[in-house]
C-alpha atoms as a PDB file:
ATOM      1  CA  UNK A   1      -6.332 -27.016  -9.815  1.00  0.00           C
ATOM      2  CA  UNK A   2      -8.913 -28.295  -6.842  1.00  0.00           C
ATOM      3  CA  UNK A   3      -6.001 -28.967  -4.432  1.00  0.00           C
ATOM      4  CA  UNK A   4      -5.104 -24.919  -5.231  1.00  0.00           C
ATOM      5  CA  UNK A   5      -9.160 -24.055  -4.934  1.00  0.00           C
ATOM      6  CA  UNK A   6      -9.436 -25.839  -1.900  1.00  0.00           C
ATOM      7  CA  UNK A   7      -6.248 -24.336  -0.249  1.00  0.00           C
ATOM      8  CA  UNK A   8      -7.759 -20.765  -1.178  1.00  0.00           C
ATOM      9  CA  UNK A   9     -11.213 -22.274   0.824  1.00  0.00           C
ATOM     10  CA  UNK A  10      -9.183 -23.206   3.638  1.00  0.00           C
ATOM     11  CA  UNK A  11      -7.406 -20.295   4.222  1.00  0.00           C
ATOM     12  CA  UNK A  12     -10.424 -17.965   3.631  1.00  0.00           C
ATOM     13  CA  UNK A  13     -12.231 -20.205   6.689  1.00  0.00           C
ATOM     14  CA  UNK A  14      -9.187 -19.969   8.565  1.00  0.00           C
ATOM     15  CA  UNK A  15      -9.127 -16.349   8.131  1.00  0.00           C
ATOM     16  CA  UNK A  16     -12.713 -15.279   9.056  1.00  0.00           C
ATOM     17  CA  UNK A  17     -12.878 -17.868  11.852  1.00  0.00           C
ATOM     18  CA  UNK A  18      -9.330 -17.542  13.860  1.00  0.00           C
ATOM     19  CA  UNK A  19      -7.710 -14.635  12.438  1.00  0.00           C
ATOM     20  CA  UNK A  20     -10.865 -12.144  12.509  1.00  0.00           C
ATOM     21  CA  UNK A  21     -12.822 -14.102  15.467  1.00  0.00           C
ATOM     22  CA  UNK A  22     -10.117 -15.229  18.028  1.00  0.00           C
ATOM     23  CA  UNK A  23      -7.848 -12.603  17.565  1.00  0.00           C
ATOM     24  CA  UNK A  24      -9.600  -9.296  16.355  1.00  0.00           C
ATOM     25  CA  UNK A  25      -8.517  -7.075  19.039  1.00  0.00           C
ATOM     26  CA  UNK A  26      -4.940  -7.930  18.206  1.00  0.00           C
ATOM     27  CA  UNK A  27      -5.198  -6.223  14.539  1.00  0.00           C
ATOM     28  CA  UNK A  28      -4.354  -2.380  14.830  1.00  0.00           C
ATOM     29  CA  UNK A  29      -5.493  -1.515  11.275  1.00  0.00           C
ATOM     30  CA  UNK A  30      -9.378  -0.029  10.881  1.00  0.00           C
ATOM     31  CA  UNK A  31     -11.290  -2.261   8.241  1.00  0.00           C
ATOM     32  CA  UNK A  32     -11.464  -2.181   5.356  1.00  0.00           C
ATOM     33  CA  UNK A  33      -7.827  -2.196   5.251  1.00  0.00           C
ATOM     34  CA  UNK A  34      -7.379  -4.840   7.999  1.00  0.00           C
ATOM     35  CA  UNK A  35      -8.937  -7.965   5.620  1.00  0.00           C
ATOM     36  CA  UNK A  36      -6.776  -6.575   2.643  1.00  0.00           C
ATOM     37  CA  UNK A  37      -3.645  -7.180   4.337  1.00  0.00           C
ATOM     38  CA  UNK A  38      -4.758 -10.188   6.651  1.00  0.00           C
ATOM     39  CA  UNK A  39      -5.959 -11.449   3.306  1.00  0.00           C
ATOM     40  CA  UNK A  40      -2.740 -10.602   1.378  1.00  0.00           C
ATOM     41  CA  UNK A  41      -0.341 -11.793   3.998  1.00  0.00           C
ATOM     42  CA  UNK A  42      -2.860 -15.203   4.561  1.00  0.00           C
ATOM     43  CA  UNK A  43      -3.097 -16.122   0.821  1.00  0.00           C
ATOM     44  CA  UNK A  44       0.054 -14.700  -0.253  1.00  0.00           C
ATOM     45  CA  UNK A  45       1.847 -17.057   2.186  1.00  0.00           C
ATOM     46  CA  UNK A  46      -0.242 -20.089   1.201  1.00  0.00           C
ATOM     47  CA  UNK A  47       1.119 -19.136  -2.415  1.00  0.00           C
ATOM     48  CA  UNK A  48       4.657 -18.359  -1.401  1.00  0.00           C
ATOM     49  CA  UNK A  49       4.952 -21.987   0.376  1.00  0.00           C
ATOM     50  CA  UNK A  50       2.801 -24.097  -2.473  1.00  0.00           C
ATOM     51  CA  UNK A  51       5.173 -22.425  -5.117  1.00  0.00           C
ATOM     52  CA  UNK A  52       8.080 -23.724  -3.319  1.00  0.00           C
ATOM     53  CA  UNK A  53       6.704 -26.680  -1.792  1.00  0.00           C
ATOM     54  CA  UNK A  54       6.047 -27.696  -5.709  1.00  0.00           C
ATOM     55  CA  UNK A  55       9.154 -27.017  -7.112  1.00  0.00           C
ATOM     56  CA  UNK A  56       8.223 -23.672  -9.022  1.00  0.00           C
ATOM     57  CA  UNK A  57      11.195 -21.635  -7.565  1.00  0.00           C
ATOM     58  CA  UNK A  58      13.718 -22.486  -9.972  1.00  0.00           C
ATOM     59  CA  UNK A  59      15.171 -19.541 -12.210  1.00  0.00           C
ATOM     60  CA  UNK A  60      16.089 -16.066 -11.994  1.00  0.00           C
ATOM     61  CA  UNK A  61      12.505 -15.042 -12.822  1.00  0.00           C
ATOM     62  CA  UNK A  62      10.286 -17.279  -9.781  1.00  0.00           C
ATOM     63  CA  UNK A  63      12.983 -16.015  -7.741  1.00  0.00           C
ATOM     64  CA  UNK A  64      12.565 -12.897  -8.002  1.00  0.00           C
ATOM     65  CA  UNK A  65       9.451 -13.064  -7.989  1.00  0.00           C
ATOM     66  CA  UNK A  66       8.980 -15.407  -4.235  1.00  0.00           C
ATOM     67  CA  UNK A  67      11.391 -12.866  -2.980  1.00  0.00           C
ATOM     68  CA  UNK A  68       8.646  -9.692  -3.727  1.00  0.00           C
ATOM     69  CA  UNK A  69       5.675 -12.218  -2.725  1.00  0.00           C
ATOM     70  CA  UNK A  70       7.776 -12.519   0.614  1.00  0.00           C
ATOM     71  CA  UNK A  71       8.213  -9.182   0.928  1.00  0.00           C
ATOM     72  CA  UNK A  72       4.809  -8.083   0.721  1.00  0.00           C
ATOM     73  CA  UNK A  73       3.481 -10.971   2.898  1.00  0.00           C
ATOM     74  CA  UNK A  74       6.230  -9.558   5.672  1.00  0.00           C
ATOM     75  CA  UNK A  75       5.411  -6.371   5.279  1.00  0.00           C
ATOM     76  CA  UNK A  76       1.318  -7.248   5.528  1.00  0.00           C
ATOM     77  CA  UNK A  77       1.776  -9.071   8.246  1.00  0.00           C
ATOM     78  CA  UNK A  78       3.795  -6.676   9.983  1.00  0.00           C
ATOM     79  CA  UNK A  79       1.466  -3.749   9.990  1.00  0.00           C
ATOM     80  CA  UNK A  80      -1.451  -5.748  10.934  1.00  0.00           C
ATOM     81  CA  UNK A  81      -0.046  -6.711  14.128  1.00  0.00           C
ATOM     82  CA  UNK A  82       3.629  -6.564  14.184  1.00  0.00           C
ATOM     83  CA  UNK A  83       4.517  -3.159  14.926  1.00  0.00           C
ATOM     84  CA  UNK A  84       1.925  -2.538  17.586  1.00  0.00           C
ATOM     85  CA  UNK A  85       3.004  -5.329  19.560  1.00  0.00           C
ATOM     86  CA  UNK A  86       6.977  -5.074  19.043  1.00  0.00           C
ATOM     87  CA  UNK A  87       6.545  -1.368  20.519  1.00  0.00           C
ATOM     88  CA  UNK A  88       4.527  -3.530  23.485  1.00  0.00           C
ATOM     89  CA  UNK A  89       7.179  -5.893  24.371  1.00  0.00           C
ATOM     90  CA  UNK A  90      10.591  -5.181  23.001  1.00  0.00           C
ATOM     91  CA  UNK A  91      10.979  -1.655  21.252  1.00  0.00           C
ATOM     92  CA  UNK A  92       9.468   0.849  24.362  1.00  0.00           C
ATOM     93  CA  UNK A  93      10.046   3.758  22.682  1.00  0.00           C
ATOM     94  CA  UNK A  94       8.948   7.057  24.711  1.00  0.00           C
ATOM     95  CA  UNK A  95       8.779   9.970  22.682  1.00  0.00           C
ATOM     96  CA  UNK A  96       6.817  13.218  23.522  1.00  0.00           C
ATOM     97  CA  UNK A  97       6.663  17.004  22.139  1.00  0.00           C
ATOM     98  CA  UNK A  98       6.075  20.213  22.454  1.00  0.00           C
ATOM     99  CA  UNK A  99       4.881  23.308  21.100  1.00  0.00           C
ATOM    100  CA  UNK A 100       8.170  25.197  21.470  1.00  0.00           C
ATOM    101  CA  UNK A 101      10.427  22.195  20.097  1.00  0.00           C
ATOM    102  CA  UNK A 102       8.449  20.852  17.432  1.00  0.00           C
ATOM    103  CA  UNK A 103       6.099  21.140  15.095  1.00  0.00           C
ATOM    104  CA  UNK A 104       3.762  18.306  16.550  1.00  0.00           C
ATOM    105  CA  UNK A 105       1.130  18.549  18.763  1.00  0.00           C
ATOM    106  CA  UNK A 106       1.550  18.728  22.411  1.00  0.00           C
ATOM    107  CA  UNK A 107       2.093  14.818  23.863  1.00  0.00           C
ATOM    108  CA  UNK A 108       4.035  14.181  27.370  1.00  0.00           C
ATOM    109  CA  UNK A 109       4.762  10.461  27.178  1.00  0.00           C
ATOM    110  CA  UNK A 110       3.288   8.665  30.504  1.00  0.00           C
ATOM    111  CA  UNK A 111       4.905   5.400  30.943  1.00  0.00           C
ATOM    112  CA  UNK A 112       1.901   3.750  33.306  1.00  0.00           C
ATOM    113  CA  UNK A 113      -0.693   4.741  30.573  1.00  0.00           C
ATOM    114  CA  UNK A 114       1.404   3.151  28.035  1.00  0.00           C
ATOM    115  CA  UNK A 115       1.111   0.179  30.314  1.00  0.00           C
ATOM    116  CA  UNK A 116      -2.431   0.309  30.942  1.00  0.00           C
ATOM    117  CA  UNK A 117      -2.532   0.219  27.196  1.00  0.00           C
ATOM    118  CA  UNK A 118      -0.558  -2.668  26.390  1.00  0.00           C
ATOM    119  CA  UNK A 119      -2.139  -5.181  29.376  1.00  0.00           C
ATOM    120  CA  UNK A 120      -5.454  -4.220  27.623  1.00  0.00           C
ATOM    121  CA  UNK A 121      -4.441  -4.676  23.836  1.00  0.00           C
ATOM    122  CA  UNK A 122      -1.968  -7.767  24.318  1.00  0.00           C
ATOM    123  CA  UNK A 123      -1.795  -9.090  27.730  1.00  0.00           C
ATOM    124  CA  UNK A 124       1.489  -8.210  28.183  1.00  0.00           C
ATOM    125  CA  UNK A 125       3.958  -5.713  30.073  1.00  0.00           C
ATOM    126  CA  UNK A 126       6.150  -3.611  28.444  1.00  0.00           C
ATOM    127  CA  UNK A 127       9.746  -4.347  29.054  1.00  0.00           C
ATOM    128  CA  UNK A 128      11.944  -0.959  28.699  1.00  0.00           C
ATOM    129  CA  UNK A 129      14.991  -2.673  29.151  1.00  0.00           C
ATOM    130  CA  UNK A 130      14.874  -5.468  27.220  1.00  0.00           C
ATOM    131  CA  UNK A 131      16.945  -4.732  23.856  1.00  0.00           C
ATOM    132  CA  UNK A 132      20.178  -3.274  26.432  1.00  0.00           C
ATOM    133  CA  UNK A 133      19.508  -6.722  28.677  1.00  0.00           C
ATOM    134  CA  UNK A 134      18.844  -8.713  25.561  1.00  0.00           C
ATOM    135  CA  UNK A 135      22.177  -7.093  23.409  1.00  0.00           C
ATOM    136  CA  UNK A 136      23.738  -5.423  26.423  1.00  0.00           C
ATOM    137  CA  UNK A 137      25.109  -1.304  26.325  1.00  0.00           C
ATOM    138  CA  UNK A 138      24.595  -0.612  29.772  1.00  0.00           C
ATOM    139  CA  UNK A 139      29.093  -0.451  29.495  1.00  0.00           C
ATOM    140  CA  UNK A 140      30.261   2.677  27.903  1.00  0.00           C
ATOM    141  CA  UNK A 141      32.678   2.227  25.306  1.00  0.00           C
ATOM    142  CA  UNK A 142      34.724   4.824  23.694  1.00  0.00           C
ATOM    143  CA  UNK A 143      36.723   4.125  20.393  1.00  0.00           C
ATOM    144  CA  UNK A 144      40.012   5.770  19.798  1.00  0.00           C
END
């Protein structure tokens, strides 16, 4: 029971010093919602590897149940900062609208703001081309 209390304590400090302190501007997500899921993807995963770690995965039941705690944790983690930097990096994904076509607001997609945008969240460039350099495509094949 104190090695599980003092995990909890660790985590908690590791959360409000590195996660929340070093890398803030990294979490998309407006508070309060940002230290629920930093929280729930921190502690979740603490539980997640202890449970294993100890042996407690061993029916049907446990699991299941690691398999939903994973989930969740993934999930968490993803929409804190996941999503925001994937779209950085390696899924560029320009989309605009207009009135005529859609029923969204007005946006023209500008690549260099985009860019702007991602040097000042992440430090980093986005990369258009990566999944088709990555996975290839540039070759057009047609199936018979």
């Amino acid at each position: 029971m104190n090695g599980a209390v003092a995990l909890v304590v660790v985590v908690i400090c590791l959360e409000s010093r590195v996660v929340f302190h070093s890398f803030g501007r990294y979490i998309q997500v407006p508070p309060p919602l940002n230290y629920l899921s930093v929280t729930t993807t921190m502690l979740g995963g603490a539980a997640g590897a202890g449970a294993y770690a100890l042996g407690m995965i061993s029916d049907a039941f446990s699991s299941l149940a690691f398999t939903a705690l994973a989930i969740v944790v993934s999930v968490a983690g993803a929409i804190v900062v996941g999503f925001p930097v994937l779209a950085c990096t390696e899924m560029v994904m320009p989309m605009s609208s207009s009135r005529d076509r859609s029923m969204f607001q007005t946006y023209d997609y500008n690549f260099s703001s985009f860019q702007e945008w991602c040097w000042k969240q992440f430090n980093v460039k986005p990369r258009p081309t990566w999944i088709t350099t990555e996975f290839g495509g540039h070759e057009q094949y047609f199936w018979p």
